[in-house]
C-alpha atoms as a PDB file:
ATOM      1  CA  UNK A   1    -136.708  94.452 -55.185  1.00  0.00           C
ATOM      2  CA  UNK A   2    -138.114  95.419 -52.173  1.00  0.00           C
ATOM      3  CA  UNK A   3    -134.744  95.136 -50.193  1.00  0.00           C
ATOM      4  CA  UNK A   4    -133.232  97.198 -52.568  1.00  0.00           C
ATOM      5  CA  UNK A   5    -135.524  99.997 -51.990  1.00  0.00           C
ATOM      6  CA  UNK A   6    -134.106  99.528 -47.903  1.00  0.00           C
ATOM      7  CA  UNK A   7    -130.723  99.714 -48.727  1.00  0.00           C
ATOM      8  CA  UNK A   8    -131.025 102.472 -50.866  1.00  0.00           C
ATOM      9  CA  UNK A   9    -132.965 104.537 -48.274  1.00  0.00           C
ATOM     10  CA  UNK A  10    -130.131 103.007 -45.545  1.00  0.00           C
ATOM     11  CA  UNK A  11    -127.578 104.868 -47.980  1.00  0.00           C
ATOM     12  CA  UNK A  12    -129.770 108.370 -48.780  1.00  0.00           C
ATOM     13  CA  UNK A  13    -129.887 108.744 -44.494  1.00  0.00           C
ATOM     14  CA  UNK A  14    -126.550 107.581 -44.173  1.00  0.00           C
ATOM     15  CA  UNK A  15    -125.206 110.114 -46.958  1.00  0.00           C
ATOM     16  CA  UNK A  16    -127.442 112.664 -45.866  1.00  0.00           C
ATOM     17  CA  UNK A  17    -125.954 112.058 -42.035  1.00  0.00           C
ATOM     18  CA  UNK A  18    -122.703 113.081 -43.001  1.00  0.00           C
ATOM     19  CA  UNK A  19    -123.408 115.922 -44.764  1.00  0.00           C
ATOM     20  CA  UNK A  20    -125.675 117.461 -42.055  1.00  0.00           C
ATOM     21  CA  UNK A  21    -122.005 117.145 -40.304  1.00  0.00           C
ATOM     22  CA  UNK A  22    -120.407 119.164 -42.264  1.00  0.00           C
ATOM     23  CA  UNK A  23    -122.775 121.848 -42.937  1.00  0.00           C
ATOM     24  CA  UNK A  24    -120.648 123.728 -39.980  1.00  0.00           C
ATOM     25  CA  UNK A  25    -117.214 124.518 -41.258  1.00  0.00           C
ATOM     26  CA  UNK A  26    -115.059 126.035 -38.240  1.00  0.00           C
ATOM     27  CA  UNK A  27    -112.936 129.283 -38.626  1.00  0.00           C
ATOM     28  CA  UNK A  28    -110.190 130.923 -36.868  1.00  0.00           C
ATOM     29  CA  UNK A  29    -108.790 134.086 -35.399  1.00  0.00           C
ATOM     30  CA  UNK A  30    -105.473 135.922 -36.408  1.00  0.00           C
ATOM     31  CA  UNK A  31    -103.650 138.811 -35.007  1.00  0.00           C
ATOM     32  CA  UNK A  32    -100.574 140.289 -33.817  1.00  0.00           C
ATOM     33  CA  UNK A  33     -99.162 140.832 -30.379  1.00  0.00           C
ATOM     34  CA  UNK A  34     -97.066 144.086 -29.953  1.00  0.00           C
ATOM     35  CA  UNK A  35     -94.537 143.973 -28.963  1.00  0.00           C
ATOM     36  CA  UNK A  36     -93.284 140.669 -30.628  1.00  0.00           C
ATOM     37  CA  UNK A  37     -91.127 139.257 -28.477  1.00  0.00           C
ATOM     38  CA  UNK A  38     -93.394 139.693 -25.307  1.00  0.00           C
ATOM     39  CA  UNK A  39     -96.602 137.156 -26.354  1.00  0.00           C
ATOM     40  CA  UNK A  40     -96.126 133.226 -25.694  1.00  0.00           C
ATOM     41  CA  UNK A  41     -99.694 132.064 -26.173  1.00  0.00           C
ATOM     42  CA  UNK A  42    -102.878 133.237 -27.428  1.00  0.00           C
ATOM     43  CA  UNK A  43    -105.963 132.077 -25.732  1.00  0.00           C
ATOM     44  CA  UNK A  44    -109.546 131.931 -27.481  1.00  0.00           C
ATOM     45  CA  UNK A  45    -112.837 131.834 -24.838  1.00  0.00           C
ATOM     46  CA  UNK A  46    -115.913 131.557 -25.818  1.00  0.00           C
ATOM     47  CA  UNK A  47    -119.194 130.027 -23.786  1.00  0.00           C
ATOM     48  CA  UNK A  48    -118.922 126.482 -25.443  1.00  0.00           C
ATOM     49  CA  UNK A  49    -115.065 126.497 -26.424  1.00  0.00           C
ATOM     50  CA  UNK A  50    -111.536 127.153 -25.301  1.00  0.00           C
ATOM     51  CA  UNK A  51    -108.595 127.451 -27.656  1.00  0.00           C
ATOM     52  CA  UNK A  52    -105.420 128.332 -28.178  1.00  0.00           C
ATOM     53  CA  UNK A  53    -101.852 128.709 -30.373  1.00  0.00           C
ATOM     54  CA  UNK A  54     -98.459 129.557 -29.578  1.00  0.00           C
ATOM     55  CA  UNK A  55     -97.437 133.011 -30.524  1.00  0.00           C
ATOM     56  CA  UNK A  56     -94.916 133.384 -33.104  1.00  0.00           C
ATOM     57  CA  UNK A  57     -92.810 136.336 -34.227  1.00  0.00           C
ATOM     58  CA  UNK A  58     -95.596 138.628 -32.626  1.00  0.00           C
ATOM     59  CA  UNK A  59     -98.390 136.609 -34.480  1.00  0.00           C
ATOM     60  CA  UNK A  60    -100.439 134.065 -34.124  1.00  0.00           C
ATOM     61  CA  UNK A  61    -103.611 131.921 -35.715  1.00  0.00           C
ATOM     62  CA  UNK A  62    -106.137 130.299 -33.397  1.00  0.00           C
ATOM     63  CA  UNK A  63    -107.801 127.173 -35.995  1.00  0.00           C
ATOM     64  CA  UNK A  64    -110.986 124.916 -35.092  1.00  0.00           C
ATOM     65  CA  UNK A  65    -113.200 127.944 -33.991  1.00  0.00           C
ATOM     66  CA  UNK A  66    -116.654 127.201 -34.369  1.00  0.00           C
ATOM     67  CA  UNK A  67    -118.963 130.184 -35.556  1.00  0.00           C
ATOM     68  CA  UNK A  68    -119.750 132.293 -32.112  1.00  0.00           C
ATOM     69  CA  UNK A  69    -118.157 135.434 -30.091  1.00  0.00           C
ATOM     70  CA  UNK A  70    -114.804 135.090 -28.776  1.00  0.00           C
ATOM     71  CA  UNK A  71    -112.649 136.740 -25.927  1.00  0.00           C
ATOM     72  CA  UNK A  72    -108.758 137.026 -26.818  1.00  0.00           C
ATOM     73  CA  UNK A  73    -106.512 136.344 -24.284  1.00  0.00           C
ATOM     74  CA  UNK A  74    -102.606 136.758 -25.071  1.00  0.00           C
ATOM     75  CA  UNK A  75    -100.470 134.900 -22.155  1.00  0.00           C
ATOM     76  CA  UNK A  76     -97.742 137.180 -21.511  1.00  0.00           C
ATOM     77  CA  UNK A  77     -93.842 136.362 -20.333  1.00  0.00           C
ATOM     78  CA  UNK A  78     -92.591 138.980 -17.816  1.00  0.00           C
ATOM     79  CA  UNK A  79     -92.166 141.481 -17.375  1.00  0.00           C
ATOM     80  CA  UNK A  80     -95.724 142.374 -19.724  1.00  0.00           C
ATOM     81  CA  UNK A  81     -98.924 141.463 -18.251  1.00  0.00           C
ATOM     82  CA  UNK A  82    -101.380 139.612 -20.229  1.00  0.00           C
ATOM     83  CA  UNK A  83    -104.037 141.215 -22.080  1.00  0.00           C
ATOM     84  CA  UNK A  84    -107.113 141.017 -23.612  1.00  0.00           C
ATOM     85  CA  UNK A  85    -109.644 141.895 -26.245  1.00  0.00           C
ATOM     86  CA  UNK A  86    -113.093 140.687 -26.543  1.00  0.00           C
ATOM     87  CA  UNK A  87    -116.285 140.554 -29.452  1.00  0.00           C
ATOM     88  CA  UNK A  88    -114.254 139.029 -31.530  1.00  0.00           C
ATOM     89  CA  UNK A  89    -116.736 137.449 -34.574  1.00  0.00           C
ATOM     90  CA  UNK A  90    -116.235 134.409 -35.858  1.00  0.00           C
ATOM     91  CA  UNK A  91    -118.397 133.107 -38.803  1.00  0.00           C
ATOM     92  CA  UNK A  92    -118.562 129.871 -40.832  1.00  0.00           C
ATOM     93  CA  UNK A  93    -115.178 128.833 -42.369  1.00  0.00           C
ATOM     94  CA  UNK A  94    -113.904 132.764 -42.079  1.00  0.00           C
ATOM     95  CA  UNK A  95    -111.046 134.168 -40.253  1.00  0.00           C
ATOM     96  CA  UNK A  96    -111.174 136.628 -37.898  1.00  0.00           C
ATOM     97  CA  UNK A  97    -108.216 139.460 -37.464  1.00  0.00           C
ATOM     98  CA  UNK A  98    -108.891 140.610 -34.084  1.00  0.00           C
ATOM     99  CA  UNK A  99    -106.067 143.194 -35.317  1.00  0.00           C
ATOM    100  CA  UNK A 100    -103.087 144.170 -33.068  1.00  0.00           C
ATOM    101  CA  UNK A 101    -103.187 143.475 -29.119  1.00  0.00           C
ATOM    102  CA  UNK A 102    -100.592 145.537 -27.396  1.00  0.00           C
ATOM    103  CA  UNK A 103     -99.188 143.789 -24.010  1.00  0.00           C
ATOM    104  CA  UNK A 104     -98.133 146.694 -21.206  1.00  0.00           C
ATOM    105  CA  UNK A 105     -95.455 146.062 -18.322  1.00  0.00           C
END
């Protein structure tokens, strides 16, 4: 009986382990680059995380982002430059549109 009661607690800690885990669901950021043809990547920065996603047809979705304040960066082929938009809000399991960043030669 009494080692029972053990593994039962073993399993309630174990069980509640994993769910402590989960309680943070990441998010992403979406967007468009303008024009289309002139993003290749887009960059997420934040202070604990860097991520990023090809950009496709002038959009692009940046998944995995934990909840925090991100800095945009799209990577730009020539001749645009790359460019930038920052306070972009991510919260649990939400995605962010950072909108439309526009790229200038």
């Amino acid at each position: 009986m009494k080692f029972t009661g053990i593994k039962l607690a073993a399993i309630t800690f174990a069980a509640a382990g994993l769910f402590a885990f989960n309680s943070l669901r990441s998010g992403s950021i979406k967007g468009t680059v303008s024009p289309a043809e002139g993003g290749v990547r887009a960059w997420a920065e934040s202070s604990t995380d860097t991520l990023r996603a090809p950009v496709i047809n002038g959009s692009y979705e940046i998944t995995d982002a934990k909840p925090g304040s991100y800095k945009v960066i799209i990577e730009a082929k020539p001749p645009y430059k790359n460019a930038a938009k920052d306070g972009i809000t991510v919260t649990d399991g939400q995605a962010a549109d950072a909108g439309e960043i526009k790229l200038e030669k």
